[in-house]
Protein backbone atom coordinates (compact mmCIF):
# COMPACT_ATOMS: atom_id res chain seq x y z
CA UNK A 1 -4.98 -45.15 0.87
CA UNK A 2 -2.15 -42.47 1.00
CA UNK A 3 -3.40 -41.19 -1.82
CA UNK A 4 -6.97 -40.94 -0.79
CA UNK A 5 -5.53 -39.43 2.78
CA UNK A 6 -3.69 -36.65 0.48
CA UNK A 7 -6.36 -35.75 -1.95
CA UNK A 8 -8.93 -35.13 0.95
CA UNK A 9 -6.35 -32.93 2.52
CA UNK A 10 -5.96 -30.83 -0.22
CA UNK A 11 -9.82 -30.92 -0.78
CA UNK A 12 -10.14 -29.53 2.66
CA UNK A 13 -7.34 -26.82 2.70
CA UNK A 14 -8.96 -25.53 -0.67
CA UNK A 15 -11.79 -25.17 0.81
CA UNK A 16 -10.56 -23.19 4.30
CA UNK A 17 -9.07 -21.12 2.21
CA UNK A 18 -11.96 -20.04 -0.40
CA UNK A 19 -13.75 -19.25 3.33
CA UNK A 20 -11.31 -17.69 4.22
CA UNK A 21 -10.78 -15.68 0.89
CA UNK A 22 -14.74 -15.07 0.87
CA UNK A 23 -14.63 -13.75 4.48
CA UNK A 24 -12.12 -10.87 3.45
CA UNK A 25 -13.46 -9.94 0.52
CA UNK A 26 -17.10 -9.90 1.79
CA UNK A 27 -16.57 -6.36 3.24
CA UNK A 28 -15.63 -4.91 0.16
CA UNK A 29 -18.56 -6.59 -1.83
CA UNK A 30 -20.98 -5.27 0.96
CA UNK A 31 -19.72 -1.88 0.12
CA UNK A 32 -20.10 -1.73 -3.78
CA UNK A 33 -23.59 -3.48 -3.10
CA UNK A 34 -24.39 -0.88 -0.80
CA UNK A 35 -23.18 2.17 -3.21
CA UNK A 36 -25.85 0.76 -5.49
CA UNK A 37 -28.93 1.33 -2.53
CA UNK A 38 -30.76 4.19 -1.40
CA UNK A 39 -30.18 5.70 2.08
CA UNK A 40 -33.39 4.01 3.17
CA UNK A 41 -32.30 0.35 1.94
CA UNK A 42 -28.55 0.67 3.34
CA UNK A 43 -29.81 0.80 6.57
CA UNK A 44 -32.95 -1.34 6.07
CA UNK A 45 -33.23 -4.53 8.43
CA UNK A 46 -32.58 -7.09 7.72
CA UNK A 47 -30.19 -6.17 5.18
CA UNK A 48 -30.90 -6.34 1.66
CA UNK A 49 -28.52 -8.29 -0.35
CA UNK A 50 -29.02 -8.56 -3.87
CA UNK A 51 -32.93 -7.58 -4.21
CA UNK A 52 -33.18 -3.80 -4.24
CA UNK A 53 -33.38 -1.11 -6.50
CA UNK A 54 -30.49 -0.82 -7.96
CA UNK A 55 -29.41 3.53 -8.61
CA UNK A 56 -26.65 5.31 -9.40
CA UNK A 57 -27.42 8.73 -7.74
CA UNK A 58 -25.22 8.11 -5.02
CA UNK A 59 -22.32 8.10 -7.87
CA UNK A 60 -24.10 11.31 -9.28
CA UNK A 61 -24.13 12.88 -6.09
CA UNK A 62 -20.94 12.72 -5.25
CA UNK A 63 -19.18 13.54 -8.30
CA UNK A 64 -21.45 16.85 -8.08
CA UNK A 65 -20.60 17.56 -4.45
CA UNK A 66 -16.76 16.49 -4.42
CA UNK A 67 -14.13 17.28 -7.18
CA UNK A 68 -13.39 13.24 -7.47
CA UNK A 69 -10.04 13.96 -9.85
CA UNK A 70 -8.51 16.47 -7.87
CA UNK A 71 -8.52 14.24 -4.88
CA UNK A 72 -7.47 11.03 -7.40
CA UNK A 73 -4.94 13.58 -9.06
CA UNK A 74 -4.02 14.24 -4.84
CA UNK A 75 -3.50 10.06 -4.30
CA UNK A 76 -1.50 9.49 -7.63
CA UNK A 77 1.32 12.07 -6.79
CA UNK A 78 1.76 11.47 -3.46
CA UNK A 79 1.41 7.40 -3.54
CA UNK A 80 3.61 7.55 -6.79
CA UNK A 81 6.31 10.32 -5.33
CA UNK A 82 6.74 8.66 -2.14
CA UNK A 83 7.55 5.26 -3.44
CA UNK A 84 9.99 6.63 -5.93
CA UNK A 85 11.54 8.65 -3.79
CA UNK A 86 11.47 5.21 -0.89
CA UNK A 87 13.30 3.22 -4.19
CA UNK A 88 16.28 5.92 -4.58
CA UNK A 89 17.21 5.42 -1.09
CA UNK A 90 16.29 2.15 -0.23
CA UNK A 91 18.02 0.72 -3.00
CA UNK A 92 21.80 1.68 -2.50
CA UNK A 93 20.64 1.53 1.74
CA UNK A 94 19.59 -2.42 0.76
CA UNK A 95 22.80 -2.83 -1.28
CA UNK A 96 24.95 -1.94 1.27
CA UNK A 97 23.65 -4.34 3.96
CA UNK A 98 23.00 -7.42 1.67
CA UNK A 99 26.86 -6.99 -0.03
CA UNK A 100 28.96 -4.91 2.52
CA UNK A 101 27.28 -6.05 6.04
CA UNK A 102 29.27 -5.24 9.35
CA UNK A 103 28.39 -5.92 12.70
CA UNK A 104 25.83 -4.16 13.21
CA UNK A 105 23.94 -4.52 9.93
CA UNK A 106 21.28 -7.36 11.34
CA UNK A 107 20.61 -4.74 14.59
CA UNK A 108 20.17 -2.33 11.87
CA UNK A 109 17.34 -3.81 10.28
CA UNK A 110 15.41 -4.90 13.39
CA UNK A 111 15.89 -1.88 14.65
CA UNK A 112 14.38 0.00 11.17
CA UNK A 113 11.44 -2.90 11.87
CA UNK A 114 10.97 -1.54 15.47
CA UNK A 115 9.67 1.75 14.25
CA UNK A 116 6.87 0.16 12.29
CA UNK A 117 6.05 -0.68 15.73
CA UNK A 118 5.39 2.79 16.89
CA UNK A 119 2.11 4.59 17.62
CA UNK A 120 2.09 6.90 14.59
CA UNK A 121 -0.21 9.23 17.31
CA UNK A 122 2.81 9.21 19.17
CA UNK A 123 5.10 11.15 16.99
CA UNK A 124 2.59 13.28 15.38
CA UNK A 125 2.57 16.43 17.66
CA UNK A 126 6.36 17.18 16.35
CA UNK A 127 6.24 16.19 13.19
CA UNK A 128 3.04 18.70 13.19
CA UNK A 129 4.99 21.45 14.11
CA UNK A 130 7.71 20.96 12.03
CA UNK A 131 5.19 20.78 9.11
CA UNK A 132 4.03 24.03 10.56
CA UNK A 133 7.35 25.74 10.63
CA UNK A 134 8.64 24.72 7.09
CA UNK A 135 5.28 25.71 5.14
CA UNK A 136 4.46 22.01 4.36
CA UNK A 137 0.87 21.72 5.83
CA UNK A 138 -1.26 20.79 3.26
CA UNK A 139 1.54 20.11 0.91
CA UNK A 140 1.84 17.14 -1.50
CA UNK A 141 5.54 17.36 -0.52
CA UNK A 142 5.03 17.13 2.82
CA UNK A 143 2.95 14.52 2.73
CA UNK A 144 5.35 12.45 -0.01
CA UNK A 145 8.29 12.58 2.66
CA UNK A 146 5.90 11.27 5.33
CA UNK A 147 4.75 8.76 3.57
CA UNK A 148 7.82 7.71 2.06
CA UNK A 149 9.52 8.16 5.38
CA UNK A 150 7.32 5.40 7.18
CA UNK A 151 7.51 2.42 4.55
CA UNK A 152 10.66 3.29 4.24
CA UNK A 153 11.73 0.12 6.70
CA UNK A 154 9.79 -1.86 4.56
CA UNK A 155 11.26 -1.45 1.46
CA UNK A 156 14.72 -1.56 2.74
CA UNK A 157 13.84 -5.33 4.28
CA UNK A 158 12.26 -6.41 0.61
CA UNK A 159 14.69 -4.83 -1.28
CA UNK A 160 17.62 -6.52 1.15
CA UNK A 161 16.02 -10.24 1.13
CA UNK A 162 15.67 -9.81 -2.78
CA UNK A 163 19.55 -8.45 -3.22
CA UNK A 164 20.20 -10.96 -0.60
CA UNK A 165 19.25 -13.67 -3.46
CA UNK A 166 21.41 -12.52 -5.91
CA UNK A 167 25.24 -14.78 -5.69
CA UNK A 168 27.80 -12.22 -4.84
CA UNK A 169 30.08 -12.98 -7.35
CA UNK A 170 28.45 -11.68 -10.03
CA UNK A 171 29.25 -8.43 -8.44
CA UNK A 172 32.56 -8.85 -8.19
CA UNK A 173 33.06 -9.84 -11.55
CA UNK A 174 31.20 -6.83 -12.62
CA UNK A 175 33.81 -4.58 -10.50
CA UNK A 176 36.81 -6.51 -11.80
CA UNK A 177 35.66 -5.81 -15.49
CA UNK A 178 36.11 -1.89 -14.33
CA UNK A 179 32.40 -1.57 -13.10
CA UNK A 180 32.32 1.59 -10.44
CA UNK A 181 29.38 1.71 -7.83
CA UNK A 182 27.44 2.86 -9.63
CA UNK A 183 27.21 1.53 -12.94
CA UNK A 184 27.24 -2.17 -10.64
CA UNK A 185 24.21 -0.99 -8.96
CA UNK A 186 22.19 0.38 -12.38
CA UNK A 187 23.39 -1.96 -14.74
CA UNK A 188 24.05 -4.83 -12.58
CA UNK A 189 22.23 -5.63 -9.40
CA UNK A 190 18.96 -3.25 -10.73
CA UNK A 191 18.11 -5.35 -13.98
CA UNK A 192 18.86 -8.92 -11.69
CA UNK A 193 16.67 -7.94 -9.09
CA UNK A 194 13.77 -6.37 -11.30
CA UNK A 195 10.91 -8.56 -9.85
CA UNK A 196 11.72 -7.60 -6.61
CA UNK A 197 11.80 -4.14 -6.93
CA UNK A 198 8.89 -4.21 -9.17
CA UNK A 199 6.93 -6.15 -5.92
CA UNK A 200 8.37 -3.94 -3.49
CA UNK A 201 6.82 -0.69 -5.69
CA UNK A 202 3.38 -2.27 -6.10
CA UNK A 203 3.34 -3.01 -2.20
CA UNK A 204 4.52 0.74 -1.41
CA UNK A 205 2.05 1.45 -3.56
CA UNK A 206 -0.70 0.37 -2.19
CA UNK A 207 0.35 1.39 1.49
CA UNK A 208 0.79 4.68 0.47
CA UNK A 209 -2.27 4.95 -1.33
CA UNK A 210 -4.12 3.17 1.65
CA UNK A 211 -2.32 5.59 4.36
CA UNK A 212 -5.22 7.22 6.48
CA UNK A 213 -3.64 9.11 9.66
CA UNK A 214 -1.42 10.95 8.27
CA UNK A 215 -3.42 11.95 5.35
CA UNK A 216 -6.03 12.87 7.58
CA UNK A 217 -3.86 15.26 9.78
CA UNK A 218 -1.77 16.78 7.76
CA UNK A 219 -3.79 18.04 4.62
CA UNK A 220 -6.87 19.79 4.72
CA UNK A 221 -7.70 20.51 1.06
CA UNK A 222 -5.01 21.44 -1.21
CA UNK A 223 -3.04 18.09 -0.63
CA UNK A 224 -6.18 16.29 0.67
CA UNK A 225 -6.01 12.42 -1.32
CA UNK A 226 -8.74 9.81 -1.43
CA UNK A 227 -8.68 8.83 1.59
CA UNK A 228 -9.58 12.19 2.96
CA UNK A 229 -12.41 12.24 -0.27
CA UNK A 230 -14.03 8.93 2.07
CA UNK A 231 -14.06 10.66 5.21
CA UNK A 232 -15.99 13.61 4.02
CA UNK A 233 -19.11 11.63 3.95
CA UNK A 234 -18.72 11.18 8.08
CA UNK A 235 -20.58 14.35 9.10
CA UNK A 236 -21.89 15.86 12.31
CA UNK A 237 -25.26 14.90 11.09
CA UNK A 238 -24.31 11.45 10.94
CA UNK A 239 -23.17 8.49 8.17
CA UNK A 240 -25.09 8.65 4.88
CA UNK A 241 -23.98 4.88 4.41
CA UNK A 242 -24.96 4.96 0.65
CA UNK A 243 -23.07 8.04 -0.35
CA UNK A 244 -19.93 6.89 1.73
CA UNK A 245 -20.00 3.84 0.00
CA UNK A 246 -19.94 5.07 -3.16
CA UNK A 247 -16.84 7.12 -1.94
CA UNK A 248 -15.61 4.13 -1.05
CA UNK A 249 -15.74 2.48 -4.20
CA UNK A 250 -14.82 5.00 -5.90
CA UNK A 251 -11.20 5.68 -4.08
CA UNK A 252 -10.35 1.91 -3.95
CA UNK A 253 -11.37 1.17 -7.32
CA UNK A 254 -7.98 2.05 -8.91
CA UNK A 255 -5.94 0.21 -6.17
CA UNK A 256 -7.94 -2.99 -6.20
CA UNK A 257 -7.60 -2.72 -10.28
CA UNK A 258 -3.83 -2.33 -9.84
CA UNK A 259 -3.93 -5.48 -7.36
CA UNK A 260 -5.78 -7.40 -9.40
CA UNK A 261 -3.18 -6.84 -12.71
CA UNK A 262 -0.42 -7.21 -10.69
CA UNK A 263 -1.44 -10.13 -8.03
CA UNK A 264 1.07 -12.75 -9.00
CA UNK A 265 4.33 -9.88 -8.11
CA UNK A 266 2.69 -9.62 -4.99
CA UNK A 267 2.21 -12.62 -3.59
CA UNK A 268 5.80 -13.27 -4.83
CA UNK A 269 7.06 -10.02 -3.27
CA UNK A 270 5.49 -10.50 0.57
CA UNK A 271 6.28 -14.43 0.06
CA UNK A 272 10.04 -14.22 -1.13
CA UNK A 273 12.11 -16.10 1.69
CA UNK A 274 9.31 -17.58 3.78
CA UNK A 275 10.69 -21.09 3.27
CA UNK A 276 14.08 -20.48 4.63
């Protein structure tokens, strides 16, 4: 009877959760569907599902009327830069609070967390004119430190529950074999915690690459990534849902193929510690 009790409950939670996985990924099926139509079926009612003409001239088009790579080129640098650049700091930052807390250290981290938690519309008039006065409108550079400066509370918190995980006293063996800081950091701590950091990168990753309102305030064309290249197709004249789907597909193509490789690290990555 137990047994029967357990096996329908698993029944049932396997199938919430295929709903539930259906449900999210619906959106993004409706849009590579939709990239397929012509202007006249993507807005046809009711909605066409599966039995249209399929076309790629929405792909044609806007290949011809956007340079796709520059933009891709645009998302690679500054998705890639910032989350380097979030690594080299968060990682001795992370180190220092999982092996040498004080006081303070758990008020640090909360209070890192609590700027997550701040209107990003509320900041941007001075970061604006600071962009303005040091040349970095429109800059990859500019839009790297931004980038990297924002999930930069978030890496610190994966990279500290990760180091966190690691027994202590393999770092102070490491130091009483001669180790210095540095060497116990790079050949030490880095190689141990290698699936963390390599979950913590593919999440940054994907953030960065995902980041719309600072993308879309601070470049204009030079530094302009993908997810400028989507909102192109929103024009005065009004959506051209086929074309902007197409877009679409086209900018989250790479992430979603990066997800998809990668999947198991991040589940593990956003996961690690929940059962504590």
């Amino acid at each position: 009877m137990a047994r029967a009790v357990t096996t329908q409950r698993k029944t049932i939670n396997t199938l919430v959760a295929w709903i539930i996985g259906l449900l999210i990924f619906f959106p993004i099926l409706w849009t590579v569907l939709t990239s397929f139509k012509t202007e006249a079926q993507a807005i046809n009612d009711p909605p066409l599902f599966l039995f249209f003409d399929w076309t790629l001239e929405n792909y044609s088009i806007v290949q011809e009327r956007s340079d796709y790579m520059r933009f891709l080129w645009n998302s690679v640098i500054i998705a890639g830069g910032s989350t380097v650049l979030g690594i080299i700091i968060a990682v001795p930052a992370a180190w220092s609070m999982a092996f040498v807390p004080s006081k303070r250290t758990k008020d640090i981290l909360l209070w890192m967390l609590s700027t997550k938690m701040l209107p990003a519309v509320g900041v941007l008039y001075p970061i604006y004119l600071l962009f303005i006065q040091f040349g970095l409108l429109d800059t990859r550079i500019g839009l790297t430190v931004v980038l990297m400066l924002i999930n930069l509370p978030i890496i610190v918190w994966m990279l500290y529950t990760y180091f966190k995980e690691i027994p202590g006293e393999i770092l102070e063996a490491a130091r009483m074999d001669g180790a210095s800081l540095r060497e116990e950091i790079l050949y030490v701590l880095t190689p141990m915690a290698i699936p963390g950091i390599a979950s913590t990168v593919l999440l940054n990753i994907i953030l960065a690459w995902n980041e719309a309102f600072w993308t879309l305030n601070l470049t204009a064309a030079q530094a302009a990534p993908l997810t400028a290249f989507i909102a192109s197709y929103s024009s005065p004249e009004g959506l051209f849902y086929a074309k902007l789907s197409a877009a679409s597909t086209m900018a989250i193509a790479p992430i979603l193929i990066l997800g998809w490789f990668s999947q198991k690290q991040l589940v593990r990555g956003l996961t690690f510690g929940a059962v504590k």
